[in-house]
Protein backbone atom coordinates (compact mmCIF):
# COMPACT_ATOMS: atom_id res chain seq x y z
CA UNK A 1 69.12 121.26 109.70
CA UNK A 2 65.75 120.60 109.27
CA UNK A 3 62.49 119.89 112.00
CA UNK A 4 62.70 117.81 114.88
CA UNK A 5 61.98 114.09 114.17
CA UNK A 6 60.39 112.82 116.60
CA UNK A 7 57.71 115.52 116.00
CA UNK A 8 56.62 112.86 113.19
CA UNK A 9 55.85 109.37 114.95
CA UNK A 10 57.10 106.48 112.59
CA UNK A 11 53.89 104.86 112.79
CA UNK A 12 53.16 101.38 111.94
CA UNK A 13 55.88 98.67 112.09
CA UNK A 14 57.14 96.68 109.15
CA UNK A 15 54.58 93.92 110.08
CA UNK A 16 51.59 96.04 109.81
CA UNK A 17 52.80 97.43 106.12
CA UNK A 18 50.59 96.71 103.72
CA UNK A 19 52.00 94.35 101.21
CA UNK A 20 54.54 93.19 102.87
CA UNK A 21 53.52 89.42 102.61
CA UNK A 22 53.12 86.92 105.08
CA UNK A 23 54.98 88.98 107.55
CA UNK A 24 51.50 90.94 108.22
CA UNK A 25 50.21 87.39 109.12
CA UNK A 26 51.87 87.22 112.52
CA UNK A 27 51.97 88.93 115.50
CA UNK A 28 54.83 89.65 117.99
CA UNK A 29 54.17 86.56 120.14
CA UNK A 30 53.99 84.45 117.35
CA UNK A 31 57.66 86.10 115.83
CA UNK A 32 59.17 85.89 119.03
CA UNK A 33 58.00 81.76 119.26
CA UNK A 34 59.75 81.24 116.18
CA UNK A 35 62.62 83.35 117.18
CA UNK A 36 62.99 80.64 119.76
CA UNK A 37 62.77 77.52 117.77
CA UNK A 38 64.80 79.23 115.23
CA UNK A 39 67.50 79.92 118.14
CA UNK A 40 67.41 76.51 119.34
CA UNK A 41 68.21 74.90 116.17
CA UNK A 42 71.04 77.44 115.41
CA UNK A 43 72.93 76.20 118.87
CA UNK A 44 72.61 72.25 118.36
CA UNK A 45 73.83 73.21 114.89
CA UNK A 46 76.91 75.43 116.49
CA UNK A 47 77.36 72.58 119.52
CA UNK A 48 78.23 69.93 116.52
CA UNK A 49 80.26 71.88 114.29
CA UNK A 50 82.29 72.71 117.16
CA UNK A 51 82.98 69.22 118.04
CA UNK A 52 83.51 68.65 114.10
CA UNK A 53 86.15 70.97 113.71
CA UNK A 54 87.92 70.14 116.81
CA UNK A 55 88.30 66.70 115.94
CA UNK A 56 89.38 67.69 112.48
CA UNK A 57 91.80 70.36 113.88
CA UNK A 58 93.51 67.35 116.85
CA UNK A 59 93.95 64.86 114.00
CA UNK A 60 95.69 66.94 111.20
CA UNK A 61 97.46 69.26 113.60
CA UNK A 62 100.54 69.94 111.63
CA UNK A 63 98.67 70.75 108.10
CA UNK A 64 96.82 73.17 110.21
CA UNK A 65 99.56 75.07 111.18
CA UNK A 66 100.93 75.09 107.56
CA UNK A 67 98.28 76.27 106.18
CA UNK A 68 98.05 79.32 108.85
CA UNK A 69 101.61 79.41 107.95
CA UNK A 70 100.63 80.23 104.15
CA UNK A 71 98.10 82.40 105.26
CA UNK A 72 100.36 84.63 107.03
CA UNK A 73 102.79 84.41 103.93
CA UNK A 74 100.21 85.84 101.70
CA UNK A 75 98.54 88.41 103.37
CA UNK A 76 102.15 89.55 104.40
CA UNK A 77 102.96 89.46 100.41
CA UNK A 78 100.01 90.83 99.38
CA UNK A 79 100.34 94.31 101.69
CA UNK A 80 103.85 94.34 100.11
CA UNK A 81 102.50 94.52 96.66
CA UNK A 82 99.67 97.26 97.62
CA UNK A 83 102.46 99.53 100.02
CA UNK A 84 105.59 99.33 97.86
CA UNK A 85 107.65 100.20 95.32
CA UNK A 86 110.22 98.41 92.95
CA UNK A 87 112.23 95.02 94.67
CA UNK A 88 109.99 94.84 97.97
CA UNK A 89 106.93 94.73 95.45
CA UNK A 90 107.75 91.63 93.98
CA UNK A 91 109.27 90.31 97.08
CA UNK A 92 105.65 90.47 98.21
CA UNK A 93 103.77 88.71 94.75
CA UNK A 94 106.59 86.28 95.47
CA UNK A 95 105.34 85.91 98.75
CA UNK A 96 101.75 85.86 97.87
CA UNK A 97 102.48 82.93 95.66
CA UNK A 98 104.25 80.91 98.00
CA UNK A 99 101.99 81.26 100.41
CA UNK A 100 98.52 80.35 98.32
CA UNK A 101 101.48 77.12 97.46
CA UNK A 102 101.15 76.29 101.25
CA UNK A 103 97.94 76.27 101.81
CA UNK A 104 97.09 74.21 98.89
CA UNK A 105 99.66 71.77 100.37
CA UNK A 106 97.97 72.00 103.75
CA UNK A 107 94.49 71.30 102.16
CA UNK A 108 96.13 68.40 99.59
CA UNK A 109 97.83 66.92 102.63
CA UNK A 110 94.86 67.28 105.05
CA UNK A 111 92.53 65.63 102.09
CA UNK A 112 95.01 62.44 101.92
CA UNK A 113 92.36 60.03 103.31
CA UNK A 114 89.61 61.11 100.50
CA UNK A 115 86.60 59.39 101.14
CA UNK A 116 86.79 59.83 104.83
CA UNK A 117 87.73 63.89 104.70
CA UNK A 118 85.06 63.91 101.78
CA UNK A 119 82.29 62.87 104.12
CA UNK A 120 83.46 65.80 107.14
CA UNK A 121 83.56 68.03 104.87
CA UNK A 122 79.85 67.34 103.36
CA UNK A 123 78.96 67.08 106.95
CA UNK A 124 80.35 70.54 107.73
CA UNK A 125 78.82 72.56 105.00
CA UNK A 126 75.25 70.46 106.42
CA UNK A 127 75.87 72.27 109.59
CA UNK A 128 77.45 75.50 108.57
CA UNK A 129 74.14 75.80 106.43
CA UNK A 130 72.02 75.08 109.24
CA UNK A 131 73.82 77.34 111.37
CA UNK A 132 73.64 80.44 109.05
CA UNK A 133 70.35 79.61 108.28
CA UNK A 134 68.81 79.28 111.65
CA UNK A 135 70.75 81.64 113.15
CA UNK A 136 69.54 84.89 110.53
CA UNK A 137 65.99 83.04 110.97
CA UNK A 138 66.24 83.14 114.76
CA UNK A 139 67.49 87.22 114.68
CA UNK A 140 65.18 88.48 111.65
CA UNK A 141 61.81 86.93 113.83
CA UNK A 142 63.23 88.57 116.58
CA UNK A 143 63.41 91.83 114.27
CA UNK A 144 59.99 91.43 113.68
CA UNK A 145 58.66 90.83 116.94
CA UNK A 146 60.18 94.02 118.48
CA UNK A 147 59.25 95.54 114.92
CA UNK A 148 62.44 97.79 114.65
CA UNK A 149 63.03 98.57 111.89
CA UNK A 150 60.77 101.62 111.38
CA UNK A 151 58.07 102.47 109.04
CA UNK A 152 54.91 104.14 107.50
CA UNK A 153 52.82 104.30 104.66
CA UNK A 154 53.12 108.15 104.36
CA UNK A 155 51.17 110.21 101.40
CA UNK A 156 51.95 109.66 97.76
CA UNK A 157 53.65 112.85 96.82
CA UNK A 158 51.56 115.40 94.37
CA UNK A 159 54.49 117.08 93.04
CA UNK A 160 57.82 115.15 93.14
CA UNK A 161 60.17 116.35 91.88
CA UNK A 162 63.32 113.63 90.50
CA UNK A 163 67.32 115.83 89.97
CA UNK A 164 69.14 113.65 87.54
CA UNK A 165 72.61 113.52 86.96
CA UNK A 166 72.98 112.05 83.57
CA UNK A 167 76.69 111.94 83.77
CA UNK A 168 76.89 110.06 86.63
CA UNK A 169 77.84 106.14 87.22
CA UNK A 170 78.61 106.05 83.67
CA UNK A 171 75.51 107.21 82.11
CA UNK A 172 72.56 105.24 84.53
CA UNK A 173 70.18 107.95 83.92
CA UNK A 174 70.14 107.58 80.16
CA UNK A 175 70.87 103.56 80.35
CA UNK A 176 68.12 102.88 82.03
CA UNK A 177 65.54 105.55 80.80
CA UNK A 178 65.46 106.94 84.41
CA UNK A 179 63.46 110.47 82.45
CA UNK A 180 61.29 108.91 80.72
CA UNK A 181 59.95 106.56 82.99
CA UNK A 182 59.50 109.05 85.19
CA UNK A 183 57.55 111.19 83.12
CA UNK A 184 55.11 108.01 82.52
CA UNK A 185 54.69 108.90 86.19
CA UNK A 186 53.66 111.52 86.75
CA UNK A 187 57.32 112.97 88.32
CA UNK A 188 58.72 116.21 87.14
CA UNK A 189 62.90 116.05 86.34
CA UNK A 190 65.59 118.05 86.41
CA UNK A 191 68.51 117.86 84.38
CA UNK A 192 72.13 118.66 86.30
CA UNK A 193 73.56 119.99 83.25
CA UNK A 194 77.14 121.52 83.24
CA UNK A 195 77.67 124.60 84.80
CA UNK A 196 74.40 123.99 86.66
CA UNK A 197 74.70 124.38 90.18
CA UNK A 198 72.81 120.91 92.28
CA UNK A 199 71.98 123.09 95.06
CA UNK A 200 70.60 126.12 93.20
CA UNK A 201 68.45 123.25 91.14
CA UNK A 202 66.67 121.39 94.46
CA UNK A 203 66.20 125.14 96.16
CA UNK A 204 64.28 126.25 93.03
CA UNK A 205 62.46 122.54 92.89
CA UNK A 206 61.25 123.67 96.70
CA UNK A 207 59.95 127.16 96.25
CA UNK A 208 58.34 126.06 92.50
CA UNK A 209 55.83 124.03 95.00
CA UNK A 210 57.72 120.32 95.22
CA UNK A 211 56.22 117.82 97.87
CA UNK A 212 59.26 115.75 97.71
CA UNK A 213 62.71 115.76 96.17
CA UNK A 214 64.52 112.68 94.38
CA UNK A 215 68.27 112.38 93.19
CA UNK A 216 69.51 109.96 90.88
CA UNK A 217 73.27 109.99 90.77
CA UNK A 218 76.03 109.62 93.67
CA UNK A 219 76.20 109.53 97.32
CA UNK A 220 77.92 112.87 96.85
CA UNK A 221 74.67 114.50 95.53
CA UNK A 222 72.14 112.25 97.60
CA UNK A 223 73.68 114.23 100.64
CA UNK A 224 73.57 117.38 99.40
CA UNK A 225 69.90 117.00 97.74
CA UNK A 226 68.67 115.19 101.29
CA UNK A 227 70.23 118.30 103.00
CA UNK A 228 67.79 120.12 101.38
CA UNK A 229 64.44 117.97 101.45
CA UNK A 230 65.64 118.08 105.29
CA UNK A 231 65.73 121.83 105.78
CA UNK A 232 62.32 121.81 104.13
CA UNK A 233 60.86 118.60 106.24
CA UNK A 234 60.03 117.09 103.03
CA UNK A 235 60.65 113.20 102.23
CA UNK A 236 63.70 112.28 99.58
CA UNK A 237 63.89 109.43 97.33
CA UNK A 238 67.37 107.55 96.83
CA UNK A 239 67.90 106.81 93.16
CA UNK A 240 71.17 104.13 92.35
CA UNK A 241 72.29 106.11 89.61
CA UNK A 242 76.03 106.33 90.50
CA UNK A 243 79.18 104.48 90.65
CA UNK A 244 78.84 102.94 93.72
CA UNK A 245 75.97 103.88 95.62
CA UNK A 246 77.20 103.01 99.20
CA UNK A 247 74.06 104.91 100.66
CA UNK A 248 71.53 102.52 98.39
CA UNK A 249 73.19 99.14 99.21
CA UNK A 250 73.15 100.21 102.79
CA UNK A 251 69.61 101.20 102.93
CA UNK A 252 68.69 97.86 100.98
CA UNK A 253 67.85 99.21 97.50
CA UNK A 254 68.69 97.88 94.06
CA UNK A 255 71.56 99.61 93.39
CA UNK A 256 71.92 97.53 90.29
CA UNK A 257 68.38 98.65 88.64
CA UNK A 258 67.57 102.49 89.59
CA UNK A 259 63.97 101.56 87.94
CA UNK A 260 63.00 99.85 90.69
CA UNK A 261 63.72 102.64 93.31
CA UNK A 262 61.42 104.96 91.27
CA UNK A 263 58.40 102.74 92.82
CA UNK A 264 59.52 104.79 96.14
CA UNK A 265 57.22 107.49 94.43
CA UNK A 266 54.20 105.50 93.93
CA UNK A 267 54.31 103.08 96.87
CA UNK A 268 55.39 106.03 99.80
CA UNK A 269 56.43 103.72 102.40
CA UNK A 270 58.33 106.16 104.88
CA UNK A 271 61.48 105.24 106.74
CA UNK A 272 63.04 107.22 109.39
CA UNK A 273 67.13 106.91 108.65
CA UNK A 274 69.99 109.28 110.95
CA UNK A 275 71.82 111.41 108.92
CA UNK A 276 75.42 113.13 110.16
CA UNK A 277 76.74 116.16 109.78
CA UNK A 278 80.20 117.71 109.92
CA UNK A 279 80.69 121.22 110.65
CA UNK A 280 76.95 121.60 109.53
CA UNK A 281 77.39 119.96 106.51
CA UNK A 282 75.17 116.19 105.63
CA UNK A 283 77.01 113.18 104.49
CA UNK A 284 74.94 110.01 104.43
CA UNK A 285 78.19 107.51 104.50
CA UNK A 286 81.42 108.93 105.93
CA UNK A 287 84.04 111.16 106.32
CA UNK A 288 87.42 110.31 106.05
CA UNK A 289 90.66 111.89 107.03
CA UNK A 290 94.21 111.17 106.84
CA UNK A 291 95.66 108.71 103.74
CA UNK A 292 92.43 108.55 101.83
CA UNK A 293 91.62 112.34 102.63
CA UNK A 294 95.17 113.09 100.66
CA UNK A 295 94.31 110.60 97.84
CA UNK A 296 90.84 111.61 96.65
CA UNK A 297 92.58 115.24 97.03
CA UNK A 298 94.72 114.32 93.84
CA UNK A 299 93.65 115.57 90.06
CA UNK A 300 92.36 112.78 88.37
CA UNK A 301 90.69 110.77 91.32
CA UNK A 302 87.85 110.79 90.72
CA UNK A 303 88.25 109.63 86.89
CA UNK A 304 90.92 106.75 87.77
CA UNK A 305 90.33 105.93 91.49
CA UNK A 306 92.29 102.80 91.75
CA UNK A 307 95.45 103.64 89.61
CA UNK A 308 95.47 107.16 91.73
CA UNK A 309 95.06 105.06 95.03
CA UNK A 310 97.73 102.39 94.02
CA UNK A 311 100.32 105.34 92.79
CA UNK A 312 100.14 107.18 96.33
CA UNK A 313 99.25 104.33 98.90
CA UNK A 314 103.07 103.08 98.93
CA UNK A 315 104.40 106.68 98.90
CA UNK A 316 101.67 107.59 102.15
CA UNK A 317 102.05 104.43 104.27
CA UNK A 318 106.02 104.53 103.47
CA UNK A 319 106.56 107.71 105.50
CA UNK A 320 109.09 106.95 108.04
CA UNK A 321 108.28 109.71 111.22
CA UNK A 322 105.46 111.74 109.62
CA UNK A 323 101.96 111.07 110.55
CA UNK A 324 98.92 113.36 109.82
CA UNK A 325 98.40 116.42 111.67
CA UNK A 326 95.13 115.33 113.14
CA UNK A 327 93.93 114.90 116.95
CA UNK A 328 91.30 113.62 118.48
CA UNK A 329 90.15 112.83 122.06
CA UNK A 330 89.59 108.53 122.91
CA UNK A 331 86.34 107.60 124.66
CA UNK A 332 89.10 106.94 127.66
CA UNK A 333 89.78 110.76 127.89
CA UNK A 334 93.44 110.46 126.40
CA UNK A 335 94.64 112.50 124.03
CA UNK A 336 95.43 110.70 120.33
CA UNK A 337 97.65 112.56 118.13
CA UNK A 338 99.05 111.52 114.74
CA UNK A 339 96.55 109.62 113.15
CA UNK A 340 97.03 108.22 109.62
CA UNK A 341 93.47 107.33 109.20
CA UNK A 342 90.22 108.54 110.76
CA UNK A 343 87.01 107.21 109.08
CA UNK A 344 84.10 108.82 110.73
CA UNK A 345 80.32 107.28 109.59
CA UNK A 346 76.82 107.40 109.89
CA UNK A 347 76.13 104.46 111.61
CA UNK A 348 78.99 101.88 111.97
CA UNK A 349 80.48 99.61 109.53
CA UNK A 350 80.96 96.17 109.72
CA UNK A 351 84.66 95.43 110.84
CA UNK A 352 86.82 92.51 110.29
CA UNK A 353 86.19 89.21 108.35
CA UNK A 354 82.61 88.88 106.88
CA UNK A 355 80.56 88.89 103.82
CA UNK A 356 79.48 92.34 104.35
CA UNK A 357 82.68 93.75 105.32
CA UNK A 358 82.46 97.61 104.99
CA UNK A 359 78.97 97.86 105.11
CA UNK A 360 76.19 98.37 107.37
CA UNK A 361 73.75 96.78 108.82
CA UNK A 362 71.64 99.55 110.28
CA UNK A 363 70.96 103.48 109.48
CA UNK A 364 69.15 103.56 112.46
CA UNK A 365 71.17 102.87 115.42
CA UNK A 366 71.18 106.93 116.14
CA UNK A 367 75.52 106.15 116.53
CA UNK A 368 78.50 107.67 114.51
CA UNK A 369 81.17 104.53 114.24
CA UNK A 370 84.50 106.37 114.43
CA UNK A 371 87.62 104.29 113.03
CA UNK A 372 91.22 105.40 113.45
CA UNK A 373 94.56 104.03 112.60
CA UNK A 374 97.21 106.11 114.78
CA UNK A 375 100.76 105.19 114.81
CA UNK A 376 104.18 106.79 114.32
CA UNK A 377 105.14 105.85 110.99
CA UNK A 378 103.51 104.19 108.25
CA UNK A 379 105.23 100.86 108.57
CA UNK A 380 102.64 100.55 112.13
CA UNK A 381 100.05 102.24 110.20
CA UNK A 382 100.56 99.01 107.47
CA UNK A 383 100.54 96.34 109.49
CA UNK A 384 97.74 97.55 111.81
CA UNK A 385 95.53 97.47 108.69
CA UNK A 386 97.11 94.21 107.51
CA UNK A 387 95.71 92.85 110.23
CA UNK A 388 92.75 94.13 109.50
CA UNK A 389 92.51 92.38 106.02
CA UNK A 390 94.53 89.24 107.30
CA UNK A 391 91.00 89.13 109.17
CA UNK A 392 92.72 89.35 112.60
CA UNK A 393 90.13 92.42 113.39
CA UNK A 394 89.19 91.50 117.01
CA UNK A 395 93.13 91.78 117.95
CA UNK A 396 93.43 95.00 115.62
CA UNK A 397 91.18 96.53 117.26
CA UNK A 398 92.69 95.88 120.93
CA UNK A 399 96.32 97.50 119.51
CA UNK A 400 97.54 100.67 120.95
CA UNK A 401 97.34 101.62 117.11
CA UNK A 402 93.70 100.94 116.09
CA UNK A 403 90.35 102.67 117.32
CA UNK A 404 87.02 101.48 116.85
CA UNK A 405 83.24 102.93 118.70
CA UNK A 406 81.08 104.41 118.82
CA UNK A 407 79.71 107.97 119.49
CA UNK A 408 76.46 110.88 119.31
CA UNK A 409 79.17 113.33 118.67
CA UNK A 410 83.23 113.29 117.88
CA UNK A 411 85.72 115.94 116.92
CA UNK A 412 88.98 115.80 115.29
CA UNK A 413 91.46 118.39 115.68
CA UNK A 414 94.72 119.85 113.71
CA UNK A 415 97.61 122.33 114.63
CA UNK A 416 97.60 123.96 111.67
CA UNK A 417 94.00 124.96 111.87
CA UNK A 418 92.85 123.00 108.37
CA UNK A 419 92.43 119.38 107.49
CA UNK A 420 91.17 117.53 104.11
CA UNK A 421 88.68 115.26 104.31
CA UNK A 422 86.74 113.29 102.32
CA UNK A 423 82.92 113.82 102.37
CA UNK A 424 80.90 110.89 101.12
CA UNK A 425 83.97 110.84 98.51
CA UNK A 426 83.88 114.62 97.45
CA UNK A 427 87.42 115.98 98.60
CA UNK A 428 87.28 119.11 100.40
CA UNK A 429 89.65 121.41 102.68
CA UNK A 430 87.73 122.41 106.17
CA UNK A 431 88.61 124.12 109.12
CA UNK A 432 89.58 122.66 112.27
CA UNK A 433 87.95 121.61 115.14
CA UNK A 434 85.83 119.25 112.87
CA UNK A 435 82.69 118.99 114.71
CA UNK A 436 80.91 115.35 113.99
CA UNK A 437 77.05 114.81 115.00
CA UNK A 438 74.68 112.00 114.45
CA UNK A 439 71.06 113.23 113.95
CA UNK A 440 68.42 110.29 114.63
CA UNK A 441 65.67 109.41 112.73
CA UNK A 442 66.02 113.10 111.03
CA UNK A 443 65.99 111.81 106.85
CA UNK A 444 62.08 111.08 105.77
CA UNK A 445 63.14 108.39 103.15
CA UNK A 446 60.81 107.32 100.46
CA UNK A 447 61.33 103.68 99.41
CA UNK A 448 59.42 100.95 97.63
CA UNK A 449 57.12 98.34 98.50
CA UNK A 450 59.46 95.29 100.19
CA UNK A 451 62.27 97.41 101.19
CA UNK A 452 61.69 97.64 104.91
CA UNK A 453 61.70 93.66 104.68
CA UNK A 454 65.04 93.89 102.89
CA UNK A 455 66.39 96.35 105.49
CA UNK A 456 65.39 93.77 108.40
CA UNK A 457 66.97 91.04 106.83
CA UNK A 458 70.05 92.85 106.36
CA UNK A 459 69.93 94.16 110.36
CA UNK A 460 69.78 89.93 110.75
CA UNK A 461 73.15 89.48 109.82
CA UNK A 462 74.46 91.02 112.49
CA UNK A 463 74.12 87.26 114.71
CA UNK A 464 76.76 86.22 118.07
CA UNK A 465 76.43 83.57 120.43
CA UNK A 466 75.11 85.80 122.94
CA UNK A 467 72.22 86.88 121.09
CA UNK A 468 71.25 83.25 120.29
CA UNK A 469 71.43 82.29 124.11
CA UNK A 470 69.04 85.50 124.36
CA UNK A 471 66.71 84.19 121.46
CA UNK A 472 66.46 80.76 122.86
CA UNK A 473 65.26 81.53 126.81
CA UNK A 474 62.99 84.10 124.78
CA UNK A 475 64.39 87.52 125.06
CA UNK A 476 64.63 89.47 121.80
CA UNK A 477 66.67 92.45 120.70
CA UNK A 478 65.51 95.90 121.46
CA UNK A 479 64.21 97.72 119.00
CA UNK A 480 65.90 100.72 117.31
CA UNK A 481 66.57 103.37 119.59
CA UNK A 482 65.65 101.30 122.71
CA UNK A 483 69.54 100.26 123.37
């Protein structure tokens, strides 16, 4: 779909942008010095939290283990309540109280000695602070000096042309005057009315002369409307005017004012983002198979996505010997078969216990993440993805039951010859093999002034130890693509 995209070089880095602040003040040497100090301070800040929490962890030993006690009570109660039915569900908000009950005992008991637990705890936030701090500092200068996150200042399009779904995300387009402002600009729109068809309406934008193709609504139509501007090599323009706008948070846009994303018209600054197909069709976020596959099949979905999701989680996970029909091959070479969950992105999400859990930090790594539950019944299924949420992910993902990598390509197989899946959340019914690719740098994304800054800092958060040691003897990430 679409022209090769490294016919197009990216161009300029994100410190050369104009506008972009004092970043265009330094150059790479002068980043990757402050990388360094940046580094340095992050591991004298890790070195004496360390020590801090050791101490703290020898001297109140046995409200430690209470409180892990209470944390395994909850999490155990709370998977309870979101997988069952009747007595076992209130077994579990039973057990989620008693649990949240011992840790506050833990943490009352562990605070007996007030002034002096006041004082280690003031002194840990200090150097968690510093820590976090430093640490993003250390990794976004880095960012900079291998300039990675790529960019251009690319035309200001003569003929854009905005879709606009005004039903969608409750109304955004109407809200927030999405039409008229972009009248005021210059920007012809497109109304998906019903019975309109979304890819009939971008084809006809196209041939009527368009230089460039927008879509306010939901990451089901930014795929389908960036399928297009990519058969046609033109640039597309992400517009939060959906739900939840996975695809805008991810790239680093507002998704809670849509106005400002209409400066990616006037401002033009060009970012090369993969895309991934499956079976030839575009999805910007994922595809899913398996228990969320069957649920966003259901009438209704769409219109009550939680209360659908809670009614058929319990009856999915509760099978006793019935696991999806779906196969798939493990970077090992063995063969997986009966998977209850297969989560297939473009570019990984973030895993396990963090602020951005179930995002990502990239769209430019040029990697599918693959994710997979597999297990006999749904009681393994459960507590493989309890784990998950308990925060246990590094373990979860070293069980015989859980799968996490990455890939270029993947492909999922089924005996019967047909699978659902859900595409960026649209439910659909596809043929098997599913055939999964990652296309690189192919999506020409328009995006305002400031937003390749925002997409660096959001590739910072994304810090280990490793990479610190790295920063601080002066060796930075590669850049995109480079790895």
């Amino acid at each position: 779909m679409g022209g090769d995209p490294s016919a197009q070089q990216p161009g300029q880095p994100a410190t050369a942008v104009r506008g972009s602040g004092r970043t265009a003040h330094r150059g790479p040497a002068a980043w990757s010095r402050l990388a360094r100090t940046w580094a340095i301070v992050a591991l004298i800040a890790l070195v004496l939290l360390v020590a801090l929490i050791i101490d703290f962890l020898v001297s109140n030993v046995g409200y430690v283990l209470l409180g892990l006690l209470g944390l395994i009570v909850f999490t155990i109660g709370g998977w309870l309540v979101l997988a069952s039915h009747g007595t076992r569900r209130v077994i579990g908000a039973l057990g989620g109280v008693v649990g949240i009950g011992l840790i506050l005992a833990a943490v009352v008991g562990a605070s007996s000695d007030g002034g002096q637990v006041l004082l280690r705890l003031v002194i840990l936030a200090v150097l968690l602070g510093v820590l976090v701090g430093a640490s993003r500092a250390a990794v976004l200068s880095g960012i900079r000096a291998t300039t990675s996150v790529r960019s251009r200042r690319g035309p200001q399009p003569q003929h854009a042309v905005l879709i606009c779904n005004p039903k969608s995300g409750g109304g955004k387009v109407v809200q927030h005057h999405l039409v008229e402002l972009a009248t005021s600009m210059g920007i012809e729109t497109v109304l998906l009315e019903p019975g309109l068809d979304l890819e009939q309406l971008a084809r006809r934008a196209v041939a009527e002369g368009a230089d460039c193709l927008g879509m306010a609504g939901g990451d089901g139509s930014q795929a389908l409307v960036a399928s297009i501007a990519i058969e046609h090599q033109l640039p597309f323009v992400c517009i939060s005017a959906g739900t939840r706008n996975h695809f805008a948070l991810d790239l680093g846009l507002d998704r809670e004012d849509p106005r400002a994303g209409m400066q990616a018209f006037r401002d033009a600054i060009e970012r090369r983002v993969d895309y991934a197909t499956v079976n030839g069709r575009l999805f910007v976020n994922n595809a899913s198979l398996g228990v969320y596959a069957t649920i966003v099949q259901q009438e209704g979905y769409r219109e009550a996505k939680v209360a659908t999701s809670a009614a058929l989680l319990p009856e999915l996970l509760g099978r006793a010997d019935q696991p999806f029909d779906l196969q798939f091959t493990a970077p090992d070479g063995s063969e997986i078969d009966g998977s209850f969950l297969i989560q297939i992105s473009n570019n990984p999400y973030v895993l396990g216990p963090s602020l951005d859990m179930s995002q990502r930090r990239r769209l430019d790594t040029g990697e599918l993440g693959v994710f997979a539950v597999v297990a006999a019944s749904g009681v393994e299924a459960s507590q493989a993805i309890a784990r998950i949420l308990a925060g246990r992910a590094g373990r979860a993902l070293r069980s015989p039951h859980v799968f996490e990598f990455t890939t270029k390509t993947f492909e999922v197989r089924s005996h019967s010859g047909r699978a659902f899946i859900g595409v960026d959340g649209e439910a659909l019914e596809m043929d098997t093999p599913l055939d999964f690719r990652l296309h690189p740098g192919g999506l020409r994304l328009l995006v305002p002034e400031g937003n390749v800054e925002e997409a660096a800092r959001r590739q910072a958060r994304g810090v280990d130890v490793r990479e610190l040691v790295s920063q601080a003897f002066g060796r930075n990430r590669p850049a995109a693509g480079d790895r």
